[in-house]
C-alpha atoms as a PDB file:
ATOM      1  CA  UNK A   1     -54.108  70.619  -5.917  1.00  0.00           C
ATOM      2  CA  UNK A   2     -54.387  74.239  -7.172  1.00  0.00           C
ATOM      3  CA  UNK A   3     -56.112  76.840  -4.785  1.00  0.00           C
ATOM      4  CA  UNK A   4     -59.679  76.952  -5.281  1.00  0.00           C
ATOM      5  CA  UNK A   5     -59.937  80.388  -4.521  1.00  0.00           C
ATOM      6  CA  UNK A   6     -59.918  83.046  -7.025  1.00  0.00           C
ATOM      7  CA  UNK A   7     -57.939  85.830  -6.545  1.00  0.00           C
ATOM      8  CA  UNK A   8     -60.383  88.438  -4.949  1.00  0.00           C
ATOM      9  CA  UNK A   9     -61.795  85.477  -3.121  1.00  0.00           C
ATOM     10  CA  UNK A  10     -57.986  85.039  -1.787  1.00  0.00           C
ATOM     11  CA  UNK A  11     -57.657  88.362  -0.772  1.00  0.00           C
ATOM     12  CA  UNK A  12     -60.417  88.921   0.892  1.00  0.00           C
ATOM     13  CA  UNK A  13     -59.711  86.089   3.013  1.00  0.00           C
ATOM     14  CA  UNK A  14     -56.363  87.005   3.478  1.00  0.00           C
ATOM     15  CA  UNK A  15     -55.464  88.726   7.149  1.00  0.00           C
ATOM     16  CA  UNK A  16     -53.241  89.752   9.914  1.00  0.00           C
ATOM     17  CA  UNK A  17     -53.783  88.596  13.205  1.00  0.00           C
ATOM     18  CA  UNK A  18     -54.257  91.300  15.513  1.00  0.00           C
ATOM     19  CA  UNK A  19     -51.225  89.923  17.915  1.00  0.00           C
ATOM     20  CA  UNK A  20     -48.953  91.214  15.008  1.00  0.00           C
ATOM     21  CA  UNK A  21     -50.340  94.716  15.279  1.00  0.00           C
ATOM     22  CA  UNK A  22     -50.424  94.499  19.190  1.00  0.00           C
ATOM     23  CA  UNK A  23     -46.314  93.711  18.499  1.00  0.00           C
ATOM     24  CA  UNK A  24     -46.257  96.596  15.817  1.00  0.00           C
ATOM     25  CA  UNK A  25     -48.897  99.078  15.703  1.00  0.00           C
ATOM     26  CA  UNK A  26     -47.304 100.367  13.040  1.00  0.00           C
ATOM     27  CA  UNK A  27     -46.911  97.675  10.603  1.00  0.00           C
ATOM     28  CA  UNK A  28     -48.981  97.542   6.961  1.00  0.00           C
ATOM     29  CA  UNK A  29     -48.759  95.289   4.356  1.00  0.00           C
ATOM     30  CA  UNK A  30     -50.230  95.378   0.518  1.00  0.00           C
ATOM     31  CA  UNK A  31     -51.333  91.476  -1.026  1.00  0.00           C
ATOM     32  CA  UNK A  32     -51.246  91.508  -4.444  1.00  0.00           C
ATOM     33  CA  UNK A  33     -52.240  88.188  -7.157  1.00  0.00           C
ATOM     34  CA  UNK A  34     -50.813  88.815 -10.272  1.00  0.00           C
ATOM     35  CA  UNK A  35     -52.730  86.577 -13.159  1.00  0.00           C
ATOM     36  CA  UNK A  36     -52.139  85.244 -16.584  1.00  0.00           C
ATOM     37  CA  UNK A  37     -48.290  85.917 -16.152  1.00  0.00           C
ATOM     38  CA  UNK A  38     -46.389  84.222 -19.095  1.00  0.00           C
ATOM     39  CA  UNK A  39     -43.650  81.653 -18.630  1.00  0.00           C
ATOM     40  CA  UNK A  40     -40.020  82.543 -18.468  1.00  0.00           C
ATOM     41  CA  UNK A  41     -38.085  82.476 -21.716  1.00  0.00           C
ATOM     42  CA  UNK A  42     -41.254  83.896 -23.737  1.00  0.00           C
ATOM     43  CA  UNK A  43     -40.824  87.163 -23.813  1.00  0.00           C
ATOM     44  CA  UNK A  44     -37.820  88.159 -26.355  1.00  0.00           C
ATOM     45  CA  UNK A  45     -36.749  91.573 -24.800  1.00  0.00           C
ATOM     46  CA  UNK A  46     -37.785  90.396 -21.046  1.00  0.00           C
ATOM     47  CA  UNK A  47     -34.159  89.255 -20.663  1.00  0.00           C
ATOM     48  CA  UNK A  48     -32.728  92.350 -21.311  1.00  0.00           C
ATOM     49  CA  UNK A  49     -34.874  94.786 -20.080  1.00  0.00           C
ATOM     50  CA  UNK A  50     -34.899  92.123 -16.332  1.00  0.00           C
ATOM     51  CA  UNK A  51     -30.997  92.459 -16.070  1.00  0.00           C
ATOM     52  CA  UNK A  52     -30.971  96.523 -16.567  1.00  0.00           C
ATOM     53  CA  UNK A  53     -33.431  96.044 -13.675  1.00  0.00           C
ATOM     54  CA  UNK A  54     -30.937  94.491 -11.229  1.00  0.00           C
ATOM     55  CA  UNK A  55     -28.181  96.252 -12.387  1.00  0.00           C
ATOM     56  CA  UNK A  56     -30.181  99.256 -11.478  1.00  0.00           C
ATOM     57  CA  UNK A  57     -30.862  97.820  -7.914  1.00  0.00           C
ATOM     58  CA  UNK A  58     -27.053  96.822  -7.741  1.00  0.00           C
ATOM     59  CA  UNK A  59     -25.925 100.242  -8.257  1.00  0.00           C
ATOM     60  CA  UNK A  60     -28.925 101.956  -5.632  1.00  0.00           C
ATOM     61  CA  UNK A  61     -27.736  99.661  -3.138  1.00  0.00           C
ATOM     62  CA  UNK A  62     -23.756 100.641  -3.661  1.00  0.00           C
ATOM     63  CA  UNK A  63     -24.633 103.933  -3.456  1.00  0.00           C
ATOM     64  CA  UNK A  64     -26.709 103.370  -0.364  1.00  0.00           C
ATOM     65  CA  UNK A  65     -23.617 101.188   1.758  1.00  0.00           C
ATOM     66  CA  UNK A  66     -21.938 104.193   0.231  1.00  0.00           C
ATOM     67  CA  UNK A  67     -23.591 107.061   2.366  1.00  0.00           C
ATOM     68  CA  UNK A  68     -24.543 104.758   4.974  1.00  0.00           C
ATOM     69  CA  UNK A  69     -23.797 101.487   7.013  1.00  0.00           C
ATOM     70  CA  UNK A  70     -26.236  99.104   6.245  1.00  0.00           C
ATOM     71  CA  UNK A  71     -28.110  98.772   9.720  1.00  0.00           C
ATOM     72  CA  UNK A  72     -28.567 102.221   9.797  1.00  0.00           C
ATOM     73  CA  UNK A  73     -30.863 102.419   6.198  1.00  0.00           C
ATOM     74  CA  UNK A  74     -34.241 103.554   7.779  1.00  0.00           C
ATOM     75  CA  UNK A  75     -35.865 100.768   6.282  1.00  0.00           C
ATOM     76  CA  UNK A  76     -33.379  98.608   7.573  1.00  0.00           C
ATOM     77  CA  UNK A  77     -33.587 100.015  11.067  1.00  0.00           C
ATOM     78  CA  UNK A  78     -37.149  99.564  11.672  1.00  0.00           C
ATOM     79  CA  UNK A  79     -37.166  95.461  10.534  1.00  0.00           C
ATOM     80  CA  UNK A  80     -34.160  94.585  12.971  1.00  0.00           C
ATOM     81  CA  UNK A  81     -36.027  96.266  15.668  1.00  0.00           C
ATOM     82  CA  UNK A  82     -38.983  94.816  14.758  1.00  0.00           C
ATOM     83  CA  UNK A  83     -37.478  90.767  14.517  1.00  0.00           C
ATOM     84  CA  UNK A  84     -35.854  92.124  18.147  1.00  0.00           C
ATOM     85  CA  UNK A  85     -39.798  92.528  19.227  1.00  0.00           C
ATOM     86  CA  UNK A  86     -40.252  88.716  18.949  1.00  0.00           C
ATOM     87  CA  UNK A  87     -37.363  87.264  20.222  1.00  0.00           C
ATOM     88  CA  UNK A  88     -35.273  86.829  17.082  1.00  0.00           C
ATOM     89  CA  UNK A  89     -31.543  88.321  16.614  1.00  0.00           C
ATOM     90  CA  UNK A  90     -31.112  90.241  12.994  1.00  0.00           C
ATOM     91  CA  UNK A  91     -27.245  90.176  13.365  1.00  0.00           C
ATOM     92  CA  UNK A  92     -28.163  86.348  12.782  1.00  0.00           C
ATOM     93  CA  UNK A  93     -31.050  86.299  10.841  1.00  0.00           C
ATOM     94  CA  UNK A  94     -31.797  89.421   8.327  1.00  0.00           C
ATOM     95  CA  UNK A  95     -34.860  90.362   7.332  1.00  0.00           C
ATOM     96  CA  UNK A  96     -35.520  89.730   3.202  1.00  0.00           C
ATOM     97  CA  UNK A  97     -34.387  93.354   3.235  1.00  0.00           C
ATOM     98  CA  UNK A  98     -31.279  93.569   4.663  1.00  0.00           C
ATOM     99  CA  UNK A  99     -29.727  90.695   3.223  1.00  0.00           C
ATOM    100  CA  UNK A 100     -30.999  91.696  -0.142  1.00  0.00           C
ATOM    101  CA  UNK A 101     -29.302  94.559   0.527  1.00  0.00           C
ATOM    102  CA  UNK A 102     -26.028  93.155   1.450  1.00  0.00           C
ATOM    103  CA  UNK A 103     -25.913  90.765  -1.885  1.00  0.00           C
ATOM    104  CA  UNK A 104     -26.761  93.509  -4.324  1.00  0.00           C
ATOM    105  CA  UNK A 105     -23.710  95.320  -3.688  1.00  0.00           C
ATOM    106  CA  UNK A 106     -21.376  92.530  -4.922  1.00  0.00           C
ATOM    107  CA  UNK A 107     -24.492  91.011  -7.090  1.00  0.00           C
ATOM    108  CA  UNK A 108     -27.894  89.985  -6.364  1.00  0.00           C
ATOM    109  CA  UNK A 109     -28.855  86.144  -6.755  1.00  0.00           C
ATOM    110  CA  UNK A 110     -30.535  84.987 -10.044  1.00  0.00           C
ATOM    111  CA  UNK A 111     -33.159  82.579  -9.387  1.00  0.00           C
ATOM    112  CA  UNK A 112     -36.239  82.559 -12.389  1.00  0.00           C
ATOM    113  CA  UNK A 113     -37.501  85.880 -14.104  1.00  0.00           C
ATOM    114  CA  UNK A 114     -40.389  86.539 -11.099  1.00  0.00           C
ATOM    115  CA  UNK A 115     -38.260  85.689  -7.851  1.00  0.00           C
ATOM    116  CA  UNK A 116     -35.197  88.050  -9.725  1.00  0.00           C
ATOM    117  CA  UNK A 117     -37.737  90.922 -10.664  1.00  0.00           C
ATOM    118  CA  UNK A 118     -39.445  91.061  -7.091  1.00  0.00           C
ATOM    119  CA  UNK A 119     -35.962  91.030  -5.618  1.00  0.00           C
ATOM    120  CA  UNK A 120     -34.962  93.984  -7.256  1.00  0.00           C
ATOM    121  CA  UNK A 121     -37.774  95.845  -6.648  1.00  0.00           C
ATOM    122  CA  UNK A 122     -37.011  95.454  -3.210  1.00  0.00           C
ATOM    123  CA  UNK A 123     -33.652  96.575  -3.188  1.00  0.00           C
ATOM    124  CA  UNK A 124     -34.896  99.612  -5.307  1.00  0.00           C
ATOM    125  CA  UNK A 125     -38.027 101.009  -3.184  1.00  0.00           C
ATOM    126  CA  UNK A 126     -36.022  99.433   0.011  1.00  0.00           C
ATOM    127  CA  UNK A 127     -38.753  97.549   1.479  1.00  0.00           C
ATOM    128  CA  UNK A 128     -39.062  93.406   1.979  1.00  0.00           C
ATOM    129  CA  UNK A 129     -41.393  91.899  -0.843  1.00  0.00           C
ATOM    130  CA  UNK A 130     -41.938  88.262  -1.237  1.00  0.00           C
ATOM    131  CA  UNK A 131     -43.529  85.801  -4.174  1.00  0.00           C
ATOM    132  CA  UNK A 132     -45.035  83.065  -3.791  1.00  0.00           C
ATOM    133  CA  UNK A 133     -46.961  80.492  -6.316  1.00  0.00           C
ATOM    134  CA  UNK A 134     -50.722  81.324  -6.070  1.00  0.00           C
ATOM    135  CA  UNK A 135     -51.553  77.849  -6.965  1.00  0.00           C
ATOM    136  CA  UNK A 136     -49.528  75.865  -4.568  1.00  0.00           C
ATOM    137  CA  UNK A 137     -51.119  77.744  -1.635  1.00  0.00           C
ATOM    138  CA  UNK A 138     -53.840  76.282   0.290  1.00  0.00           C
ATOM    139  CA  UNK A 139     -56.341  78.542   1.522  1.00  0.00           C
ATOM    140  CA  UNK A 140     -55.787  82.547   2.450  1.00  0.00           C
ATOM    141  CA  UNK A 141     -52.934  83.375   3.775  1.00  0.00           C
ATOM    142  CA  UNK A 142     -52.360  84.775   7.720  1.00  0.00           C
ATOM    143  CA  UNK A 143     -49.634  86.840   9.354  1.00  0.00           C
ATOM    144  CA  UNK A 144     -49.882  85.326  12.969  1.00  0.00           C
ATOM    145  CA  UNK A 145     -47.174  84.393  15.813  1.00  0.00           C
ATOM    146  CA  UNK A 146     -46.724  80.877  15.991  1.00  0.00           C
ATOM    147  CA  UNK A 147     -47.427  78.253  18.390  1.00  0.00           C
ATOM    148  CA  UNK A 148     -44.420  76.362  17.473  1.00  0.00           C
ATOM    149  CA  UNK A 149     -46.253  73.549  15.960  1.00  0.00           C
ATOM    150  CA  UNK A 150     -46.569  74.696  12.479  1.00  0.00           C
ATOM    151  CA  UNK A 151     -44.532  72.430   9.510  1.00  0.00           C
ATOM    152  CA  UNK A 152     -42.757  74.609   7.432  1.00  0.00           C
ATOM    153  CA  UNK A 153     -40.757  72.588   4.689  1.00  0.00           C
ATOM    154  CA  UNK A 154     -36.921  74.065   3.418  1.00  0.00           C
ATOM    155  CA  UNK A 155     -33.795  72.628   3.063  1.00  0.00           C
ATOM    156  CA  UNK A 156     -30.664  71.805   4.672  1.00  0.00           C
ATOM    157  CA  UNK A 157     -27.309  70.446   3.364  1.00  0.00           C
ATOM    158  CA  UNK A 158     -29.461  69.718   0.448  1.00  0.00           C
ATOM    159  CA  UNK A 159     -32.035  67.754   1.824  1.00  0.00           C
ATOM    160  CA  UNK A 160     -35.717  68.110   2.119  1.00  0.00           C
ATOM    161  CA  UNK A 161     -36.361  68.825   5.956  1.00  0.00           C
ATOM    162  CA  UNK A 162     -39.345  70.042   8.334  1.00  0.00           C
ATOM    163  CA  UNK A 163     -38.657  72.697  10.716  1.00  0.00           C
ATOM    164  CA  UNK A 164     -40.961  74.274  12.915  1.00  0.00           C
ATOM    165  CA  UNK A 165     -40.848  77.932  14.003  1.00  0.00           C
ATOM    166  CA  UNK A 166     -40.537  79.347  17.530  1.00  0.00           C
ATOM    167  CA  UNK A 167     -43.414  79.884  19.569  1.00  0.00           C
ATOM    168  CA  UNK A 168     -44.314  83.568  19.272  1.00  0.00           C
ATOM    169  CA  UNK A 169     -42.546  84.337  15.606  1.00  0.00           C
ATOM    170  CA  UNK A 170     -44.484  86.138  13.000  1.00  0.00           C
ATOM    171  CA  UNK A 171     -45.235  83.721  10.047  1.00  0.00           C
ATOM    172  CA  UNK A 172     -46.815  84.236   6.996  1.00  0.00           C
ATOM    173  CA  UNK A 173     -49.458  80.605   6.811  1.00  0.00           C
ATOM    174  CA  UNK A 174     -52.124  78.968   5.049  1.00  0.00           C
ATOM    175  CA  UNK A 175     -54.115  76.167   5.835  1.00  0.00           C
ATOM    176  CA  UNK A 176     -50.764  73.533   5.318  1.00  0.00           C
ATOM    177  CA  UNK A 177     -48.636  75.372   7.285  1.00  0.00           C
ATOM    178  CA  UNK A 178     -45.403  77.886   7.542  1.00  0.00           C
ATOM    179  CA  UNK A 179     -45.004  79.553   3.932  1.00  0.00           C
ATOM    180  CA  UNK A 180     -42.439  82.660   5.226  1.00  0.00           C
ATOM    181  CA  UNK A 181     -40.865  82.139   8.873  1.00  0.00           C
ATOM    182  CA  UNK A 182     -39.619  85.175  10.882  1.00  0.00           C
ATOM    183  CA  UNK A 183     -42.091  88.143   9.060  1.00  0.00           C
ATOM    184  CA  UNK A 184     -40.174  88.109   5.577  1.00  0.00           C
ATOM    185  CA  UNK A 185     -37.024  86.286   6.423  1.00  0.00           C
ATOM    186  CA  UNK A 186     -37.041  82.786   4.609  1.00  0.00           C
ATOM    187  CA  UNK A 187     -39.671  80.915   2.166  1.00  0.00           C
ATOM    188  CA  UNK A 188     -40.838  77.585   2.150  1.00  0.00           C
ATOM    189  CA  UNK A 189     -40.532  75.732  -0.872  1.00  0.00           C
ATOM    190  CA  UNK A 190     -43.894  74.351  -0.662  1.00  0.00           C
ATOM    191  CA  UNK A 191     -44.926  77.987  -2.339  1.00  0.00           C
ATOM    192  CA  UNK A 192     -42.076  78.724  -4.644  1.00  0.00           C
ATOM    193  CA  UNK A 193     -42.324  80.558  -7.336  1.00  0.00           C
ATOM    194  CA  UNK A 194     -40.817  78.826 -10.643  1.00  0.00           C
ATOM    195  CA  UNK A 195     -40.642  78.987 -14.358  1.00  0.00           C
ATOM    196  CA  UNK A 196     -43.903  77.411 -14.648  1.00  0.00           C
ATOM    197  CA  UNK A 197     -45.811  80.118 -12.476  1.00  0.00           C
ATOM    198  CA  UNK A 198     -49.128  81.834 -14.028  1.00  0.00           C
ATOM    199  CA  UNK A 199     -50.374  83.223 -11.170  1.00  0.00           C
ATOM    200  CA  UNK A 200     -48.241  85.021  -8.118  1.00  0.00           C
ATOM    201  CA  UNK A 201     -49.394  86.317  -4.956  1.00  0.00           C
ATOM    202  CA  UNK A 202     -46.727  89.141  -3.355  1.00  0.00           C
ATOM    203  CA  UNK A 203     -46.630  90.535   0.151  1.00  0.00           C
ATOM    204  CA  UNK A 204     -45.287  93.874   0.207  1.00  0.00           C
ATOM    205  CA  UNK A 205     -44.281  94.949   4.297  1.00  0.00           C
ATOM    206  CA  UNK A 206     -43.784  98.566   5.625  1.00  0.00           C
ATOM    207  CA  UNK A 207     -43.251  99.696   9.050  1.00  0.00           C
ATOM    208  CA  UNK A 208     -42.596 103.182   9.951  1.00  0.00           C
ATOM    209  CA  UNK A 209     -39.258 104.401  10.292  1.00  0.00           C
ATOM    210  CA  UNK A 210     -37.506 106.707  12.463  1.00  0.00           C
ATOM    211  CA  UNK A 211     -37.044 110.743  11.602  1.00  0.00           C
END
């Protein structure tokens, strides 16, 4: 059932439960619904001008690992300290960031035109951003700690599972459940965006980094 929502409706629904700033005083996020977005395939020059995009975020990121390791990118820095905050180990599990980050150097992943665009940009302006189908969502969506109770649906070895996250992670929700687990570390499918996508909601994250 689509959202019934509209967009400014969404967003102004939308929130971050003050336990996440009490765990990072510092963190901000921007929510942003993106309407009347046309299919993939229908635009004849968006092919072209989508791979100079990751190319583009290919080559920052080599020059980045270049100059730098990769835990040590500012950006970078502040998210593994922050999953550290709530119990999680980013050696294990990277923020959208990081791994990004890693990939782009040898080649970033090529999922649909929206999920491939948003990844680049993140590589680019080095900061997580997610996507997620506006429609599929039920309700606003919350950035809270869990109770450990919360369905969140993904895959494993193929198959459709339901995990739940730990008690005290930061999770992106709506009214069904777990849509991102661990801040901006993996999405649900329930969400996804796909081919067929008209209307996208992002989450941009920031947290302050180090001088």
């Amino acid at each position: 059932m689509p959202n019934p929502m509209t967009p400014n409706e969404f967003l102004d629904a939308s929130e971050v439960d003050p336990a996440v700033f009490d765990l990072r005083p510092d963190y901000r996020a921007m929510l942003l619904v993106v309407d009347g977005l046309a299919p993939d395939g229908s635009d004849p020059g968006g092919g072209a001008r989508l791979d100079a995009l990751v190319a583009a975020a290919e080559a920052h990121s080599r020059a980045l690992l270049a100059a730098s390791l990769v835990e040590e990118l500012p950006h970078i820095a502040a998210w593994r300290e922050a999953y550290r905050a709530f119990g999680a180990k980013p050696q294990r599990t990277r923020n959208s960031l990081e791994a990004l980050t890693r990939r782009a150097e040898q080649g970033l992943p090529r999922v649909n035109a929206l999920t491939d665009i948003y990844n680049a940009i993140s590589v680019l302006h080095q900061i997580p951003l997610g996507g997620e189908d506006f429609h599929l969502y039920d309700g606003a969506a919350r950035l809270t700690r869990a109770t450990g109770e919360e369905p969140f649906d993904t895959t494993a070895n193929g198959d459709t599972v339901i995990e739940h996250p730990e008690p005290g992670e930061v999770t992106w929700c709506d009214s069904a459940g777990v849509t991102c687990r661990r801040w901006n570390w993996r999405q649900g499918r329930r969400t996804a965006l796909s081919d067929a996508t008209d209307t996208a909601f992002f989450i941009l994250d920031a947290l302050a980094t180090k001088p």
